[in-house]
Protein backbone atom coordinates (compact mmCIF):
# COMPACT_ATOMS: atom_id res chain seq x y z
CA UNK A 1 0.00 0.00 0.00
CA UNK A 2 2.94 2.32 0.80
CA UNK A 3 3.94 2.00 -2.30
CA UNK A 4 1.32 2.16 -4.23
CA UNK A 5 -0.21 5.48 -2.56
CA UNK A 6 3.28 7.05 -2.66
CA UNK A 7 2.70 7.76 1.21
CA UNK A 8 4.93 6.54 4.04
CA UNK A 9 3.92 3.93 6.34
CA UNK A 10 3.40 5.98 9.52
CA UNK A 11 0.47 7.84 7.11
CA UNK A 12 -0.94 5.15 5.72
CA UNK A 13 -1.16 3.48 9.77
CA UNK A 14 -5.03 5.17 10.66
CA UNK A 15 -6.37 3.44 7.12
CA UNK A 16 -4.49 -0.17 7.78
CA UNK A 17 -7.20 -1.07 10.29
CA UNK A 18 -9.77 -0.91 7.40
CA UNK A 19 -7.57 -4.08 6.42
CA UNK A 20 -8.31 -6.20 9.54
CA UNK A 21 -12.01 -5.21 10.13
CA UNK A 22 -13.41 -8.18 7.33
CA UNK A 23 -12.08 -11.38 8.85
CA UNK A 24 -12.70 -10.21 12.42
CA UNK A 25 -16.21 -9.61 11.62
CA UNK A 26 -16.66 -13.05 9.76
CA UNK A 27 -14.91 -14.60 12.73
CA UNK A 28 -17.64 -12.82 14.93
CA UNK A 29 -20.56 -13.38 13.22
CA UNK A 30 -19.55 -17.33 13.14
CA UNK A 31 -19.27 -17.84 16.08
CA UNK A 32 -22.35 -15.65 17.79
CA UNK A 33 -24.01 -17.64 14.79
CA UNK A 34 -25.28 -14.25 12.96
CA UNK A 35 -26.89 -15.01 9.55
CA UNK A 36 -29.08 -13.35 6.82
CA UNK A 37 -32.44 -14.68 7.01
CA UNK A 38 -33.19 -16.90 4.09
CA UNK A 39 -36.53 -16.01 2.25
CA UNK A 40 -39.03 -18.89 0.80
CA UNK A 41 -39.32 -18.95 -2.56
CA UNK A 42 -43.05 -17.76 -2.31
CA UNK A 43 -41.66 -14.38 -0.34
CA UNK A 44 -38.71 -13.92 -2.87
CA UNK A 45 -41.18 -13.93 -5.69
CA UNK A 46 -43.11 -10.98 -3.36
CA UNK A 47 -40.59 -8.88 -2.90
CA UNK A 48 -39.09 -8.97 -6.31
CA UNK A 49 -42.49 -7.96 -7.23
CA UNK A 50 -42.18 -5.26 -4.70
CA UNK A 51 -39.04 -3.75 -5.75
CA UNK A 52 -39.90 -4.15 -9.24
CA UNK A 53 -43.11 -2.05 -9.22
């Protein structure tokens, strides 16, 4: 990255947590077993009707 952005490391340091927030939020959400609710096909069918009208 420090390359890339032509900045030095110590300015580039507030963004590189932006780097670790995805896999300890998968991590997290696994195991306090978070998940999207999955629709039935009937309710997909309504609200792709929904967002279509």
């Amino acid at each position: 990255m420090v390359g890339m952005l032509a900045v030095s490391a110590a300015e580039y340091l507030p963004y590189a947590f932006m780097c670790w927030i995805p896999p300890i939020m998968v991590t997290l959400f696994a195991y306090l077993n978070i998940r999207m609710k999955r629709l039935t096909p009937k309710k997909q069918k309504a609200r792709l009707a929904e967002l279509t009208e």
